[in-house]
Protein backbone atom coordinates (compact mmCIF):
# COMPACT_ATOMS: atom_id res chain seq x y z
CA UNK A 1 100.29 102.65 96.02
CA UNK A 2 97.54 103.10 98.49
CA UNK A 3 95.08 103.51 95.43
CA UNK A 4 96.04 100.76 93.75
CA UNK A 5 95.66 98.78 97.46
CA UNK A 6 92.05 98.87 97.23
CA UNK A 7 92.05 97.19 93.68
CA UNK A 8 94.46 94.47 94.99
CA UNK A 9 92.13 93.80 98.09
CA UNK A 10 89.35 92.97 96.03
CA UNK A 11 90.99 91.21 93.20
CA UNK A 12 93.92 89.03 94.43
CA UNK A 13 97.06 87.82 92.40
CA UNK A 14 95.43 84.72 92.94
CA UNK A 15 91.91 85.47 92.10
CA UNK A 16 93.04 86.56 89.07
CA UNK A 17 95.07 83.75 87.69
CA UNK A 18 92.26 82.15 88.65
CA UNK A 19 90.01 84.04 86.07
CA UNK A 20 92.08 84.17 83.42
CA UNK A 21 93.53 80.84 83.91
CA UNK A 22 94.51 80.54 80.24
CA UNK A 23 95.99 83.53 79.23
CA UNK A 24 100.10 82.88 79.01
CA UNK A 25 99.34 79.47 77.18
CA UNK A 26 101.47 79.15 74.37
CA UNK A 27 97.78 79.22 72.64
CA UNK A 28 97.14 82.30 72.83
CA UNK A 29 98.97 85.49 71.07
CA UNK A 30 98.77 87.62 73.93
CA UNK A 31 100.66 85.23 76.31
CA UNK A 32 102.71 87.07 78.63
CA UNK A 33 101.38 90.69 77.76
CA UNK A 34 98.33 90.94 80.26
CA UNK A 35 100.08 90.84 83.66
CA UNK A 36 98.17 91.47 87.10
CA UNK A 37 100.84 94.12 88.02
CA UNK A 38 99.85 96.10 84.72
CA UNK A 39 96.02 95.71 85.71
CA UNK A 40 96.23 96.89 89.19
CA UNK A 41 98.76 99.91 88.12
CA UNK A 42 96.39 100.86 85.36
CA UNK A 43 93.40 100.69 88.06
CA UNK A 44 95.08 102.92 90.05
CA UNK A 45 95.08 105.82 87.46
CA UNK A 46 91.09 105.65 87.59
CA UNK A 47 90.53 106.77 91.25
CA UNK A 48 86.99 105.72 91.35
CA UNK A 49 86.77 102.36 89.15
CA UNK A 50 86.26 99.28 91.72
CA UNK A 51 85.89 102.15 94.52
CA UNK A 52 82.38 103.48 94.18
CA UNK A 53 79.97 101.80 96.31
CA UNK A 54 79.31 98.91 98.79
CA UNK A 55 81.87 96.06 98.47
CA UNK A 56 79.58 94.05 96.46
CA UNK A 57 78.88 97.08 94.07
CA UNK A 58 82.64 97.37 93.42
CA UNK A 59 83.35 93.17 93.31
CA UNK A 60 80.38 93.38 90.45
CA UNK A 61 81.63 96.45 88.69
CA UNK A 62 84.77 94.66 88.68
CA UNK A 63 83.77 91.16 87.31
CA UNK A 64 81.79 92.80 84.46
CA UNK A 65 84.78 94.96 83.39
CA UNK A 66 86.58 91.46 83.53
CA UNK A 67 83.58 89.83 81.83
CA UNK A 68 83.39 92.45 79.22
CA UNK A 69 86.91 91.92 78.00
CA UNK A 70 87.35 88.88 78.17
CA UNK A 71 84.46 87.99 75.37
CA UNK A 72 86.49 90.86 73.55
CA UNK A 73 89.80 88.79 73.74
CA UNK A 74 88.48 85.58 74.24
CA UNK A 75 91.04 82.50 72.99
CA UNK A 76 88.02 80.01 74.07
CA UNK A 77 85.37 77.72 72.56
CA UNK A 78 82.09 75.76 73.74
CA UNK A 79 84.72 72.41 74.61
CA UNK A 80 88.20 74.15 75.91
CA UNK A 81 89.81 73.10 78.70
CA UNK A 82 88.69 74.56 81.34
CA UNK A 83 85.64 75.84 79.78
CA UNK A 84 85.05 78.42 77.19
CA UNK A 85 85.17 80.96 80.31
CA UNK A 86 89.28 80.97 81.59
CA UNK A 87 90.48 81.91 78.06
CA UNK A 88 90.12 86.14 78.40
CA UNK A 89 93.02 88.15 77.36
CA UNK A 90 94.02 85.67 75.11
CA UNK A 91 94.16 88.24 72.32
CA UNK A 92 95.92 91.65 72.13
CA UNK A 93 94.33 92.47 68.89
CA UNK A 94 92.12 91.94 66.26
CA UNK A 95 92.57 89.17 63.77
CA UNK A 96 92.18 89.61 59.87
CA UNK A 97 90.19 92.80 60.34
CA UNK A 98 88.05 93.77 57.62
CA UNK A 99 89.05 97.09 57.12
CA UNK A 100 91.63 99.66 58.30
CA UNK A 101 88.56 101.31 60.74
CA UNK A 102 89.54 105.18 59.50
CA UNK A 103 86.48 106.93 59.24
CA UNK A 104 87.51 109.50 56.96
CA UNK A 105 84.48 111.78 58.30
CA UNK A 106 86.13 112.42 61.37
CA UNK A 107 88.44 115.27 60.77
CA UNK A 108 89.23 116.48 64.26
CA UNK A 109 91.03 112.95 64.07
CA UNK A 110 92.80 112.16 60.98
CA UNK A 111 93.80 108.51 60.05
CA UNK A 112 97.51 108.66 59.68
CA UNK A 113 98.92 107.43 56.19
CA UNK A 114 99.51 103.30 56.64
CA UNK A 115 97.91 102.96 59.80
CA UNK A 116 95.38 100.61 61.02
CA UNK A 117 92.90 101.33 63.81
CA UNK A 118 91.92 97.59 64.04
CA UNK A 119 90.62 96.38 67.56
CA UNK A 120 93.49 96.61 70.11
CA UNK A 121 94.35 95.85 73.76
CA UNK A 122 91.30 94.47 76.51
CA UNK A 123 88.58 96.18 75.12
CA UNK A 124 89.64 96.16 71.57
CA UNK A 125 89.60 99.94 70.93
CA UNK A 126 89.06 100.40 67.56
CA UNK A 127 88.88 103.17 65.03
CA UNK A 128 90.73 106.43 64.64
CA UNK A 129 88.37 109.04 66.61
CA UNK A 130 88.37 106.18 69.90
CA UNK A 131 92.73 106.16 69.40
CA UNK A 132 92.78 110.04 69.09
CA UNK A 133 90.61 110.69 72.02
CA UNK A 134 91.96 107.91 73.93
CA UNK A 135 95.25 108.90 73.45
CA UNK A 136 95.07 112.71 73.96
CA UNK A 137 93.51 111.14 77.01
CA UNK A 138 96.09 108.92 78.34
CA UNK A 139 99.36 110.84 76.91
CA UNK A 140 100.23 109.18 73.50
CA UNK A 141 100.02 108.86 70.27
CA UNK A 142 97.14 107.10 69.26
CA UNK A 143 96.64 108.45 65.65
CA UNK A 144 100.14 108.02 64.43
CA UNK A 145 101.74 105.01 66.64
CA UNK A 146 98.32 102.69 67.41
CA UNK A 147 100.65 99.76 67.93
CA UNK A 148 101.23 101.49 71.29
CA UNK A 149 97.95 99.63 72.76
CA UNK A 150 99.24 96.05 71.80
CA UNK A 151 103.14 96.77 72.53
CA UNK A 152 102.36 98.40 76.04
CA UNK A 153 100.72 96.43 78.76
CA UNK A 154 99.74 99.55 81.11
CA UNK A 155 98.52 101.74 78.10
CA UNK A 156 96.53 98.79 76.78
CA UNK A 157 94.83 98.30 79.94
CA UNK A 158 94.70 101.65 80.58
CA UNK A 159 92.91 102.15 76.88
CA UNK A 160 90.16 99.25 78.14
CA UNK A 161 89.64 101.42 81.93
CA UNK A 162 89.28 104.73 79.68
CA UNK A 163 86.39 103.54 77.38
CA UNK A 164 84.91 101.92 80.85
CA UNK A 165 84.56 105.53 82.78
CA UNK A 166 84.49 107.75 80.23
CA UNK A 167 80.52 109.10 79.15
CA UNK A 168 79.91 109.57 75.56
CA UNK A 169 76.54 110.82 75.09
CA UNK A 170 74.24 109.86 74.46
CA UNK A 171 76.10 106.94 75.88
CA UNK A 172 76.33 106.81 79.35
CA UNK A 173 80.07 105.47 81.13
CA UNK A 174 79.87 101.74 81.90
CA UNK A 175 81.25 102.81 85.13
CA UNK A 176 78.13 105.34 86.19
CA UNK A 177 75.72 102.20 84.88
CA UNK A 178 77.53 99.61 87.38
CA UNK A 179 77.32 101.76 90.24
CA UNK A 180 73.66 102.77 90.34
CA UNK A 181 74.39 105.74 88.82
CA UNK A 182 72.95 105.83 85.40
CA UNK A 183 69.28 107.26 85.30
CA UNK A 184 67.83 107.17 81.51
CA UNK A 185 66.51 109.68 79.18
CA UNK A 186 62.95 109.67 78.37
CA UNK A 187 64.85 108.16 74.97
CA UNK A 188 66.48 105.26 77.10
CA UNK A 189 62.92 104.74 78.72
CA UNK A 190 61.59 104.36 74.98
CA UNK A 191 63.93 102.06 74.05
CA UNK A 192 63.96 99.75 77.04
CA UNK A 193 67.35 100.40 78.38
CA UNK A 194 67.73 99.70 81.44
CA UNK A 195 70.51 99.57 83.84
CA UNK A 196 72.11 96.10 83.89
CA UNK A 197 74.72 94.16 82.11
CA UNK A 198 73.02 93.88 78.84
CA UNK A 199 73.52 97.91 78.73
CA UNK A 200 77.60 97.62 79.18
CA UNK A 201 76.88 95.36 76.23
CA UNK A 202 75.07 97.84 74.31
CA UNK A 203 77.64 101.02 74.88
CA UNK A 204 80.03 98.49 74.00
CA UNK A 205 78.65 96.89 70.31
CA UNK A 206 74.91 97.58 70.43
CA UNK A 207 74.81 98.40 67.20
CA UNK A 208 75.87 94.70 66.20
CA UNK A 209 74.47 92.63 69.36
CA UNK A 210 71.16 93.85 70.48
CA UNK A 211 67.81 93.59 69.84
CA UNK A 212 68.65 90.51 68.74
CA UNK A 213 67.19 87.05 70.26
CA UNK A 214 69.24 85.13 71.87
CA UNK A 215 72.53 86.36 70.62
CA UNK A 216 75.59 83.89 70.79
CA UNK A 217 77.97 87.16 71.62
CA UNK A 218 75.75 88.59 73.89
CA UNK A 219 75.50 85.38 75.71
CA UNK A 220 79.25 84.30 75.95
CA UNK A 221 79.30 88.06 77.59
CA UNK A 222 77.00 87.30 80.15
CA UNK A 223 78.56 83.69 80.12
CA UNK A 224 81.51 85.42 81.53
CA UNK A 225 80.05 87.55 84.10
CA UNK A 226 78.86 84.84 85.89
CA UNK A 227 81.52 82.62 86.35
CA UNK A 228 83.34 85.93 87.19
CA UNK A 229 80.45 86.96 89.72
CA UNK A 230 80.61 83.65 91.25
CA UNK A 231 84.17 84.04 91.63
CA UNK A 232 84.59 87.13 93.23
CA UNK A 233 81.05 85.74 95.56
CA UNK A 234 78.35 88.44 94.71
CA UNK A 235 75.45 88.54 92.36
CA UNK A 236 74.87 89.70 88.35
CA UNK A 237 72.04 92.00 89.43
CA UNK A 238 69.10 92.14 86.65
CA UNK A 239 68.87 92.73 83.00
CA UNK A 240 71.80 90.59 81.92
CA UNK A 241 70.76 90.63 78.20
CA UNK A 242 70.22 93.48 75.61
CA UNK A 243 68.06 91.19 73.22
CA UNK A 244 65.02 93.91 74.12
CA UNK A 245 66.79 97.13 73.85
CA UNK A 246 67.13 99.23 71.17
CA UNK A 247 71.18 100.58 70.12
CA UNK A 248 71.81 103.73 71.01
């Protein structure tokens, strides 16, 4: 409880109906899944997420987590109510996926007969190796019962804080970025990534989003982190965009 205090001191009951002022509308699929209580126990089983830092680093590292899933689960468009920024967590998972996401390659984690490892929960995990690490991680299933993330409020957020801390090089965590504590290989230096929002956005779709001018995702991202930054009263810090850096 005295963990999860710290979290609820910088991210009110309030505050956070506030930024996802949308999400239980009879809109939007996930209404009534995402609850605050579920986000500030899940918090609490990542001792140093929203904790590292000055205030103002953990308020930011915060409202980009927030920022980050919301485009992920966003229910909103350029004229909603509201603006397109108060419809996060409208979505527990994917819609009309394209495929099934089993990459056959990866045998330490084999895709389990009739299962789909479609995007899922606040960061829309998504393909087998992410569920089986994710899950030996956390302390289910992921391979053979994926529905957990969508059926379970505290293992779906706890799915989205997982990806957020955890390194995968040559990935760094989105965590170690947000708190000053990324410092890039002579590769990173090459390839212009720098610490920043737009780098969160790379770790988390690179491969699809950067490098790319003006991107409409990458911009509803940062579109996010502002209004969330404004909200919780600090500043985005530089390098919002990844429309210069190379994927990793």
């Amino acid at each position: 409880a005295r963990r999860e205090s710290c979290i609820s001191s910088l991210i009110t009951e309030q505050l956070f109906g506030d930024i996802f002022l949308h999400k239980d509308d009879n809109a939007c699929p996930a209404k009534g899944f995402y609850t605050y209580d579920s986000f500030v126990q899940a918090a609490g089983c990542f001792p140093k997420f929203g904790r590292t830092g000055s205030v103002s680093t953990r308020k930011r590292e915060i409202a980009a987590f927030l920022a980050q899933v919301s485009h992920e689960t966003t229910g909103g468009w350029a004229t909603a109510p509201d603006g397109p920024y108060t419809w996060g967590l409208c979505f527990k998972e994917e819609v009309s996926p394209p495929s099934n996401y089993c990459d056959a390659t990866v045998k330490e984690w084999p895709c389990y007969p009739g299962k789909s490892y479609k995007g899922r929960g606040p960061i829309q995990l998504s393909w087998n190796y992410n569920y089986g690490l994710a899950g030996e991680a956390l302390g289910f299933d992921g391979l053979k019962n994926p529905e957990t993330v969508s059926n379970d409020t505290l293992v779906a957020f706890k799915t989205a804080l997982w990806f957020w801390m955890t390194e995968r090089k040559p990935k760094p965590s989105c965590h170690a970025v947000m708190v000053g504590k990324y410092r890039p290989s002579k590769a990173d230096l090459a390839a212009n990534r720098t610490a920043g929002f737009g780098l969160l956005t790379n770790i988390i779709n690179g491969g699809l989003e950067c490098g790319i001018p003006d991107d409409p995702r990458v911009n509803d991202r940062i579109g996010f982190f502002r209004t969330y930054a404004k909200l919780f009263g600090v500043d985005t810090g530089p390098n919002l965009d990844c429309q210069n850096q190379k994927h990793f």
